[in-house]
Protein backbone atom coordinates (compact mmCIF):
# COMPACT_ATOMS: atom_id res chain seq x y z
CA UNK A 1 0.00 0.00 0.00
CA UNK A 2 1.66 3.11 -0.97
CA UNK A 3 2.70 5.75 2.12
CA UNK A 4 0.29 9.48 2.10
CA UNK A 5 2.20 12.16 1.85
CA UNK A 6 1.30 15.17 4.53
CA UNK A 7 1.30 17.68 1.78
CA UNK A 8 -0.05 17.93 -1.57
CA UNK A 9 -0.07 19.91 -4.35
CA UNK A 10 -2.99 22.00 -6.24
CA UNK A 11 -1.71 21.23 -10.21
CA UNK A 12 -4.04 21.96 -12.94
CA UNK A 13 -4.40 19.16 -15.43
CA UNK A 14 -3.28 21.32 -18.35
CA UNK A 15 -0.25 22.74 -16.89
CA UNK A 16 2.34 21.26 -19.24
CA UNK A 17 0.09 22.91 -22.27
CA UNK A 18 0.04 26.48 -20.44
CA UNK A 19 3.57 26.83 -19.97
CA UNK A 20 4.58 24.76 -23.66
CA UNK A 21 2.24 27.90 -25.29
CA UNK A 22 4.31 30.13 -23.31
CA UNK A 23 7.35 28.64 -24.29
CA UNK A 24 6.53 29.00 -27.69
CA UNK A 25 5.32 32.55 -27.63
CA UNK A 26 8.43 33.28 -26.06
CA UNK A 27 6.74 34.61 -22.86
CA UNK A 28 7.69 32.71 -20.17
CA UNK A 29 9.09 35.75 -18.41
CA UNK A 30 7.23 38.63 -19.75
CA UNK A 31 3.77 38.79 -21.51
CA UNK A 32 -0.43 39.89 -20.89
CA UNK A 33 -0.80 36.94 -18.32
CA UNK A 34 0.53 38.76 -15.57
CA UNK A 35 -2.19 41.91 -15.87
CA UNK A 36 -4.40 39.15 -16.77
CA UNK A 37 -3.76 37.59 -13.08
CA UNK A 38 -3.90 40.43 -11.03
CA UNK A 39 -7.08 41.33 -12.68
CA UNK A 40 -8.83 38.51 -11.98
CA UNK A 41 -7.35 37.78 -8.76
CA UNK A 42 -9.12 40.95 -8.28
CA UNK A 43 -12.42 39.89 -9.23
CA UNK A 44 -12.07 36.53 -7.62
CA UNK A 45 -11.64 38.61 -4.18
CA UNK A 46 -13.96 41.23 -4.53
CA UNK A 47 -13.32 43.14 -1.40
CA UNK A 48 -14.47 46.90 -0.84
CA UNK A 49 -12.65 49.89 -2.14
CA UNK A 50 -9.13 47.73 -2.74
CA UNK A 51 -7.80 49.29 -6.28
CA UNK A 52 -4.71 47.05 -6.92
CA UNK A 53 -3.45 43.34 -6.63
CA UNK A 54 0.35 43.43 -7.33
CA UNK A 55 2.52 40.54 -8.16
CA UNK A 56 5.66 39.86 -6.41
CA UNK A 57 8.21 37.20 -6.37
CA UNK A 58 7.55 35.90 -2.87
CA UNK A 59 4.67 36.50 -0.52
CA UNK A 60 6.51 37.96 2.09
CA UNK A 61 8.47 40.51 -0.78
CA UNK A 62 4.39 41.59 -1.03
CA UNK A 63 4.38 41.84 2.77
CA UNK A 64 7.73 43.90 2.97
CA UNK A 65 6.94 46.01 0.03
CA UNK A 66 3.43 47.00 1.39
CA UNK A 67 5.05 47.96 5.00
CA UNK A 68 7.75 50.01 3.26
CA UNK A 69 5.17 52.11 1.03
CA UNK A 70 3.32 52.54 4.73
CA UNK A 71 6.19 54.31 5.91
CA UNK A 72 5.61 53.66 9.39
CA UNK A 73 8.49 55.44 11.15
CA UNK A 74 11.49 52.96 12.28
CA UNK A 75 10.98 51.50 15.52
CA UNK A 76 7.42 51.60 15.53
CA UNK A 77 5.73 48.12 17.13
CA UNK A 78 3.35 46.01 14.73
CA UNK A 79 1.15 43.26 16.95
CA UNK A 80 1.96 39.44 15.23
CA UNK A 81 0.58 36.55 15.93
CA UNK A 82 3.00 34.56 19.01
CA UNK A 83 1.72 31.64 15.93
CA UNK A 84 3.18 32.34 12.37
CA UNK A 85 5.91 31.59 10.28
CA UNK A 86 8.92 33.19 11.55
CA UNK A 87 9.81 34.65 8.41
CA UNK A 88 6.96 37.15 9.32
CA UNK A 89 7.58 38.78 11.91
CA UNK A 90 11.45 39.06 10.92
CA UNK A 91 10.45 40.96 7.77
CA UNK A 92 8.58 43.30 9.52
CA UNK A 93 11.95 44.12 11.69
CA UNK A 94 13.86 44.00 8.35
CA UNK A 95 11.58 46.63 7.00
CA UNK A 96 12.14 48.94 10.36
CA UNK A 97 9.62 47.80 12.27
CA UNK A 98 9.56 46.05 15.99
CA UNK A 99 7.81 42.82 16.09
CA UNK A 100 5.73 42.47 19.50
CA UNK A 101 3.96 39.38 20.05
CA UNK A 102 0.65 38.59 21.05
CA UNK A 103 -1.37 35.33 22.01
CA UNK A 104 -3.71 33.20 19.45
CA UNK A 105 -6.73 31.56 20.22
CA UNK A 106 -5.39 27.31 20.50
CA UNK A 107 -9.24 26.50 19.24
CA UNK A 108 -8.44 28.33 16.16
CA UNK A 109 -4.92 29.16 15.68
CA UNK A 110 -5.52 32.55 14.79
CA UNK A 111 -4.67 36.14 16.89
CA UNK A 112 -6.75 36.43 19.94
CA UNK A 113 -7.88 39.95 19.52
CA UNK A 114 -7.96 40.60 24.03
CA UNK A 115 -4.40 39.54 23.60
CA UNK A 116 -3.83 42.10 20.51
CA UNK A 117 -5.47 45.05 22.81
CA UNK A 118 -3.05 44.00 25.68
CA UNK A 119 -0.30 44.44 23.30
CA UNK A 120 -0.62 47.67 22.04
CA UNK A 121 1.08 50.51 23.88
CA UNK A 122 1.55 54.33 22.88
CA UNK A 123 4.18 53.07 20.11
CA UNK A 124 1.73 50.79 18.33
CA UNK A 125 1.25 51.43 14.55
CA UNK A 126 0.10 48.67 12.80
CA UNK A 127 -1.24 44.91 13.19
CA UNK A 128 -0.85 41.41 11.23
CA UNK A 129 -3.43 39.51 11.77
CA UNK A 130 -2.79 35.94 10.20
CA UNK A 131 -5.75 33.34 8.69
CA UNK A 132 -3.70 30.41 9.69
CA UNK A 133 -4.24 27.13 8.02
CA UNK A 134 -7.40 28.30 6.51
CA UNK A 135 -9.37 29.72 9.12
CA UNK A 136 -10.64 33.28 8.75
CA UNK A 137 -9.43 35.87 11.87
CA UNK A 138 -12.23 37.43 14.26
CA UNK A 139 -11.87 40.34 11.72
CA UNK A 140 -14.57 42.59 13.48
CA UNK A 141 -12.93 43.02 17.05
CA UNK A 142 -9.60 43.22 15.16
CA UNK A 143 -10.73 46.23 12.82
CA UNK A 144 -12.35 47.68 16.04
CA UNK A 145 -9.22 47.93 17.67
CA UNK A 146 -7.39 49.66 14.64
CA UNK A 147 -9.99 52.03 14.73
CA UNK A 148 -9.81 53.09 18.39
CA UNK A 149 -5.93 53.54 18.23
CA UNK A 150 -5.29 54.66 14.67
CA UNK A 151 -3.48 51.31 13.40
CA UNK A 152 -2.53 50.30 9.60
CA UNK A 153 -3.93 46.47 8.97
CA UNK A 154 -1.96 44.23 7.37
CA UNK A 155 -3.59 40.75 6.50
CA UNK A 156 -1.53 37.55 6.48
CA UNK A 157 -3.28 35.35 3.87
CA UNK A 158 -1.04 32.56 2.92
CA UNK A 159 -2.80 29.73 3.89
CA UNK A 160 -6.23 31.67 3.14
CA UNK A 161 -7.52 32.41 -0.37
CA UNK A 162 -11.38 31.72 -0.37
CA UNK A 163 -11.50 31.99 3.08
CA UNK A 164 -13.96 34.45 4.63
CA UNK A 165 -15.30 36.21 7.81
CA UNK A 166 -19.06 37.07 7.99
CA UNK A 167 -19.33 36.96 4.37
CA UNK A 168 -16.55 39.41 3.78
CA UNK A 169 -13.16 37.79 1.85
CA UNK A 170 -10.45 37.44 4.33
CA UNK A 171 -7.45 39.60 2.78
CA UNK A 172 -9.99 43.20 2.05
CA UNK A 173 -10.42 44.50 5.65
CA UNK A 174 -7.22 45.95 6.40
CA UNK A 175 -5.14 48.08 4.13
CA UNK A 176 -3.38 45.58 2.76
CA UNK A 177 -2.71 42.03 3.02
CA UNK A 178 -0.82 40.05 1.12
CA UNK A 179 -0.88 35.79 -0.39
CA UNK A 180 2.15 33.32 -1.29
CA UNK A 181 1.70 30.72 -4.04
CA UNK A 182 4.10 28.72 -2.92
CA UNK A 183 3.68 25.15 -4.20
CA UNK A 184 1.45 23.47 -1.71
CA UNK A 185 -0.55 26.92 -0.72
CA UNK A 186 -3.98 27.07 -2.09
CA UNK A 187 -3.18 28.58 -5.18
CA UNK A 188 -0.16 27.17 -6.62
CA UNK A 189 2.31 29.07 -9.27
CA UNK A 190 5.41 27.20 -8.43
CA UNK A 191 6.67 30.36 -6.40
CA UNK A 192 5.24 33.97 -6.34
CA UNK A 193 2.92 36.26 -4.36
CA UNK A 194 0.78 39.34 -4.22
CA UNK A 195 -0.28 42.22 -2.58
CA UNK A 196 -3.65 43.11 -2.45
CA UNK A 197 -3.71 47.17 -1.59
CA UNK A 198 -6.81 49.53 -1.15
CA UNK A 199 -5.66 53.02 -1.03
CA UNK A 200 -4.64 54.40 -3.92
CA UNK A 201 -1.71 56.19 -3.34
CA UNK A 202 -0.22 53.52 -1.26
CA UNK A 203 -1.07 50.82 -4.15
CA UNK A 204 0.75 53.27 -6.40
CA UNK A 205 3.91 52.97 -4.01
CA UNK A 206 3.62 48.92 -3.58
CA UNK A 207 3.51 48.89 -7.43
CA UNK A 208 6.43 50.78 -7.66
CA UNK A 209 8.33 49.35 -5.73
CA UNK A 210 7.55 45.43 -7.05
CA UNK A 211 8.49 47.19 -10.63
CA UNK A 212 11.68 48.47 -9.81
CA UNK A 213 12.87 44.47 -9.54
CA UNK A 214 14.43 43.06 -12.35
CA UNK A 215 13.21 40.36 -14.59
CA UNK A 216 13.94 36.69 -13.76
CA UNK A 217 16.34 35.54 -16.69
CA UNK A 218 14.47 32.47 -18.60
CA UNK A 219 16.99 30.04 -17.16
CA UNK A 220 15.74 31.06 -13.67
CA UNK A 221 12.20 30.71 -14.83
CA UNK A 222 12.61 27.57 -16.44
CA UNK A 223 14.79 26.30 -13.26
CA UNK A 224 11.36 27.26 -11.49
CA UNK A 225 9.72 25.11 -13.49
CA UNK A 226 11.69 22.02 -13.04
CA UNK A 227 11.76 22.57 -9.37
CA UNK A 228 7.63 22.42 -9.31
CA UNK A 229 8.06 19.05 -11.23
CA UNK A 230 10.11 17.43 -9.26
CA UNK A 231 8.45 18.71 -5.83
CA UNK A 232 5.18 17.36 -7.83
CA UNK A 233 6.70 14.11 -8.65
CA UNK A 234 8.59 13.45 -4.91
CA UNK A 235 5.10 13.72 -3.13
CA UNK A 236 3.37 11.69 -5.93
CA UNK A 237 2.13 8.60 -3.80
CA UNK A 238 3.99 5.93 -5.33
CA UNK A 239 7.45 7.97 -5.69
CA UNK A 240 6.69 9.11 -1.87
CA UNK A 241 7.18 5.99 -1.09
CA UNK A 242 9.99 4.71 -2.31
CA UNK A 243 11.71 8.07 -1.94
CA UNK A 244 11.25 10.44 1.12
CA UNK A 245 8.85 7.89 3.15
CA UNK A 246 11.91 5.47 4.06
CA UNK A 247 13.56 8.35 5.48
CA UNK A 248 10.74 9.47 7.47
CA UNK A 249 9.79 5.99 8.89
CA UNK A 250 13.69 5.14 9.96
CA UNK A 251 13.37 9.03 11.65
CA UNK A 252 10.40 7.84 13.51
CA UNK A 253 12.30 5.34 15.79
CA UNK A 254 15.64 7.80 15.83
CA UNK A 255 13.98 10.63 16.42
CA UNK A 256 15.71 12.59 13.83
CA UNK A 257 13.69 15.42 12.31
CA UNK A 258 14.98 15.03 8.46
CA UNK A 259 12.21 17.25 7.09
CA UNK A 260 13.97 20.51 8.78
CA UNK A 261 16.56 20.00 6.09
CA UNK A 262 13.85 21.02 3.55
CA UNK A 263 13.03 24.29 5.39
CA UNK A 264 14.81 27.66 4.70
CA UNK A 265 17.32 27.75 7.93
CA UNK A 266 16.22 31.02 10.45
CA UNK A 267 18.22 33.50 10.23
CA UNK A 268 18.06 37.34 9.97
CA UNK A 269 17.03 38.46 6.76
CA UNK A 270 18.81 41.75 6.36
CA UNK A 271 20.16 42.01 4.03
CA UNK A 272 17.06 40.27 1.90
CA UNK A 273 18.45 37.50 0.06
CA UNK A 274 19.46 38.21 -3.79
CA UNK A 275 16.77 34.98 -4.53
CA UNK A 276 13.70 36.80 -3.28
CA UNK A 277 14.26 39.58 -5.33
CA UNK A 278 12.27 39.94 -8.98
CA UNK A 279 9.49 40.22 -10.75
CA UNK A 280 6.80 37.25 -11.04
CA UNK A 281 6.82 35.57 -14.09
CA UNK A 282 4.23 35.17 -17.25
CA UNK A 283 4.35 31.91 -17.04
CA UNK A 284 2.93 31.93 -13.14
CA UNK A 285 0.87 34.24 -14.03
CA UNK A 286 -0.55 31.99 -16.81
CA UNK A 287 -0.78 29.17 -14.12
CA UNK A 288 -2.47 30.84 -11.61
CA UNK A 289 -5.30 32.06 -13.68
CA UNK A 290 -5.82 28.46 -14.62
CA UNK A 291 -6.17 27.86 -10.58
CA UNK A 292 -7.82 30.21 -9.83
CA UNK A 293 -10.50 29.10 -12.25
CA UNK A 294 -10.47 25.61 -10.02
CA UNK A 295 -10.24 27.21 -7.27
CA UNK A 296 -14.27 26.77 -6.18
CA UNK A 297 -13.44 23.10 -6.63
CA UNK A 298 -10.62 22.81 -5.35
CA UNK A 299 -12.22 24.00 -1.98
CA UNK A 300 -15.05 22.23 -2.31
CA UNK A 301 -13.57 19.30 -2.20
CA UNK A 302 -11.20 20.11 0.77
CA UNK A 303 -14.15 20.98 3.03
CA UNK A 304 -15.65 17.84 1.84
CA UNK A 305 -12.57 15.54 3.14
CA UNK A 306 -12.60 17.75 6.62
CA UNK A 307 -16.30 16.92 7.02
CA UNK A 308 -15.19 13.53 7.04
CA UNK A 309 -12.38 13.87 9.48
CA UNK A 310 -15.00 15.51 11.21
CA UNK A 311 -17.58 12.66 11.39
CA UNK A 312 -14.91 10.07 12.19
CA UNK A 313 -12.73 12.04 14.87
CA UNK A 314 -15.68 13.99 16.20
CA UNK A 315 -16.62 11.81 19.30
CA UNK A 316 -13.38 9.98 20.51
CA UNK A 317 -12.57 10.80 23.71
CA UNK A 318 -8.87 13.40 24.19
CA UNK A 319 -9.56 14.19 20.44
CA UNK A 320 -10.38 17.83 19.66
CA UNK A 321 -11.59 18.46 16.12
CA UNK A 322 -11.03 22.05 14.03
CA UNK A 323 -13.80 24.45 15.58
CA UNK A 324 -15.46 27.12 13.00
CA UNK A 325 -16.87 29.91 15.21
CA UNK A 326 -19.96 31.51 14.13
CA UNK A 327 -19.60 33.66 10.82
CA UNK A 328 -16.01 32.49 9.90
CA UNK A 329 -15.37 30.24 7.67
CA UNK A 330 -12.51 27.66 6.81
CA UNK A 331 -10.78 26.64 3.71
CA UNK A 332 -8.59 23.56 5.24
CA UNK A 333 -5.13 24.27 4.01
CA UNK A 334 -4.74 21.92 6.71
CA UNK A 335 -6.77 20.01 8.72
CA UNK A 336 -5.21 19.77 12.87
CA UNK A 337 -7.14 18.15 15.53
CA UNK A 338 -5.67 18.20 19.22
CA UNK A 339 -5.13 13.85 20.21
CA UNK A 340 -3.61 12.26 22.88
CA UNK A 341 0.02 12.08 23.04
CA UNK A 342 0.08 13.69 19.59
CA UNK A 343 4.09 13.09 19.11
CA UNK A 344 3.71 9.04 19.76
CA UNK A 345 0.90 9.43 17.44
CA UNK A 346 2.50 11.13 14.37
CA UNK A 347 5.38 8.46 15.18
CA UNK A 348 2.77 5.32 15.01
CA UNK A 349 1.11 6.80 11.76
CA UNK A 350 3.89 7.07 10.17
CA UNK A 351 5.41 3.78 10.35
CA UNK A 352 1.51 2.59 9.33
CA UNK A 353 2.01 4.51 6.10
CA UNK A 354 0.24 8.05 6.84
CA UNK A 355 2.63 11.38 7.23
CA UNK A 356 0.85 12.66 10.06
CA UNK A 357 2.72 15.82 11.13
CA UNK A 358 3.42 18.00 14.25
CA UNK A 359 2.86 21.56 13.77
CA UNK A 360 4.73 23.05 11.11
CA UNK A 361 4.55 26.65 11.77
CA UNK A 362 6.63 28.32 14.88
CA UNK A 363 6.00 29.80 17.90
CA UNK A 364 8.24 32.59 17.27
CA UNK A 365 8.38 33.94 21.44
CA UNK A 366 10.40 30.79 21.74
CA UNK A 367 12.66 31.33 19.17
CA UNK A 368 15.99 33.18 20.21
CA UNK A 369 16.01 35.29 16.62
CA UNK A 370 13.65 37.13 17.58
CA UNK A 371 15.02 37.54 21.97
CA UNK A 372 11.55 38.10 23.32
CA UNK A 373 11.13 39.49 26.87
CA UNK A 374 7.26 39.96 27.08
CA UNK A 375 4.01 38.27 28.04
CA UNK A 376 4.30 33.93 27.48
CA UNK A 377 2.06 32.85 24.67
CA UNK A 378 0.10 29.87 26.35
CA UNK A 379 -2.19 29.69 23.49
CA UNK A 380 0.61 29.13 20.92
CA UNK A 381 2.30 26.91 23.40
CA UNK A 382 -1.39 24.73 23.05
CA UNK A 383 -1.58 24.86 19.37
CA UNK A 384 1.93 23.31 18.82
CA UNK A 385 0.48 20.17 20.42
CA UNK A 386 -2.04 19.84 17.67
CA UNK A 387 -1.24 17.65 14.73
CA UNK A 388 -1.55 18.21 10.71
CA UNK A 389 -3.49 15.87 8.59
CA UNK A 390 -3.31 15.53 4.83
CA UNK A 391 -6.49 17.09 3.51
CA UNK A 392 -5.82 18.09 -0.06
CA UNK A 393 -8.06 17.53 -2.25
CA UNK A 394 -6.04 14.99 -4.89
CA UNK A 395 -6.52 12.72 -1.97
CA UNK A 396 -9.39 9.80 -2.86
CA UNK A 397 -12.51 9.51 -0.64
CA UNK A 398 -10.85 5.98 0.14
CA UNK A 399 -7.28 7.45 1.29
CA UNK A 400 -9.59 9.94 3.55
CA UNK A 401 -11.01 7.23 4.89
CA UNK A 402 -7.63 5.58 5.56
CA UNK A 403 -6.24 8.28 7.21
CA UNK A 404 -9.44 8.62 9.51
CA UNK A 405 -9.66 5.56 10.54
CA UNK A 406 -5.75 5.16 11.07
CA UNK A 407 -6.23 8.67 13.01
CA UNK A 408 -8.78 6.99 15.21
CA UNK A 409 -7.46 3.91 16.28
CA UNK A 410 -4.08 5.78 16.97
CA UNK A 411 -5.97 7.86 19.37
CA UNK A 412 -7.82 5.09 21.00
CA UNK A 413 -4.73 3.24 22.18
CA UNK A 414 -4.08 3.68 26.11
């Protein structure tokens, strides 16, 4: 039986057609798709008063680029979530800014906003709320706050596209907010981002300062290419396991963590490395429109497999499913229920064929880049004994049930 990978992959099924026609028009790097994109990421969004969705090279280029055209002054505090990726909060000090952290909410991962109002003092400028793994922020209490003491908003919506709050599209509250298409985010351009801007003037700036990159040579963009491939074929089921799986299962009686090799080492950012600097590609751009077309389905079809995890996981006792308060809404860029003894778990999954993961993101408080001397983070603490199960949508109704049921006994043995 072949091993489940814990990540997948959104890949349109005409891909290798959409970038051989822009091979052949000689527009892999430049060319219409890219207007194209941002225009219909635009009208995929909606949102109210936003004017601009600007590609970038990397999500977080969208997030730095959209703080520096803020000019908030240097040294100013921005509120993050204590739960992100670390790369976050570090851009925000790379772009003059002083990261201060604030608790989440371990039911849903995202930014409590009591702890956010604790956090702000008479320095306070701005606040990043994140949508982690899918699930929409308490927007309203957050925008309430920014309100009251004058703050710039800055959505975090990597993990979030479709994902909305009270019928409003997560990523168009603030005055910004910005999405990665990394490989295995929800929409998938082998590499790229975007910032989604609603004053004028400042989209004006963010624009600028995205165009003043250079243009990826065609060797870089076809190295991009080949890269997506191969992550594509390494996660395939059949390649997983014969490839990375065997590593995995010998790390789950060692206790080595081999998949931290495959992460971007921490480190201060400044100066930003030469590889997240340039334009986004045609070809992306031509890839992305295709998913966002599928993107409906795509998330249809997630929510579908969580209902199931849902159904099997919902009633076994020390198990604590995903909870969806009232008026938010979840897309399932990944699917993490609380279990008992969640590391032994992962570890007994895994040698039975399913990559059950811990937590993947960081509590950055913890983290001694970032030296922080304020309030503990209990609710991040929580969340990082919660565990990550696969839940894209390639994955058969039968290999959902698999995984369930695997999920369930696992958390049934005392």
């Amino acid at each position: 039986m072949a091993a489940i990978c814990r990540f997948g992959m959104r890949v349109v099924p005409n891909i290798s057609e959409i970038i051989a026609q822009c091979r052949n028009k000689k527009q892999l790097v430049q060319g219409p798709h890219i207007a194209e994109f941002e225009q219909e990421f635009l009208r995929v969004l909606g949102g109210r008063g936003h004017v601009r969705a600007v590609s970038t090279e990397y999500g977080r280029m969208a997030l730095y680029f959209i703080l520096k055209a803020l000019n908030i002054p240097a040294g100013s505090e921005i509120i993050v979530p204590a739960l992100t990726f670390w790369v976050v909060p570090e851009i925000t000090r790379v772009a003059g800014l002083k990261p201060v952290f604030a608790d989440i909410d371990p039911h849903t991962f995202t930014l409590d906003p009591k702890a956010a109002e604790r956090a702000i003092t008479p320095n306070t400028r701005a606040i990043l709320p994140t949508h982690l793994y899918g699930m929409s922020c308490d927007m309203a209490p957050i925008m309430a706050l920014a309100r009251k003491h004058n703050l710039k908003v800055i959505e975090d919506c990597a993990h979030s596209l479709g994902t909305t709050c009270n019928g409003q599209p997560a990523g168009t509250f603030g005055d910004g907010s910005f999405f990665s298409f990394q490989a295995f985010k929800p929409l998938n351009t082998y590499g790229g981002g975007l910032a989604w801007v609603r004053d004028a003037d400042l989209a004006k700036k963010v624009w600028e300062f995205a165009d003043a990159e250079q243009w990826p040579s065609e060797k870089r963009v076809e190295s991009i290419l080949r890269a997506g491939w191969w992550q594509h074929t390494f996660i395939r089921p059949r390649v997983f396991t014969l490839s990375l799986f065997p590593i995995w299962y010998v790390a789950s009686f060692t206790g080595s963590k081999p998949e931290e090799k495959l992460w971007e080492s921490v480190r201060r950012l400044d100066p930003l490395p030469a590889h997240y600097r340039g334009k986004f590609s045609n070809v992306q751009a031509a890839i992305g429109l295709a998913g966002l077309q599928r993107l409906p389905e795509f998330i249809e079809r997630t929510r579908r497999h969580a209902k199931v995890y849902d159904e099997m996981l919902g009633n076994v006792p020390g198990v604590t499913i995903p909870r969806i308060p009232e008026g938010r809404n979840h897309v399932y860029y990944q699917y993490c229920p609380y279990v008992p003894d969640y590391l032994d778990l992962v570890k007994r999954c895994i040698r039975r064929g399913v990559d059950v993961a811990p937590m993947h993101v960081d509590h950055c408080p913890t983290m001694e880049l970032f030296d922080w001397k304020g309030p503990a983070s209990p609710g991040a603490a929580k969340a990082m004994t919660a565990v990550q199960m696969p839940v894209y949508e390639s994955l058969s109704d039968a290999e959902i049930e698999r995984i369930g049921r695997l999920v369930r006994e696992q958390a049934q043995r005392r």
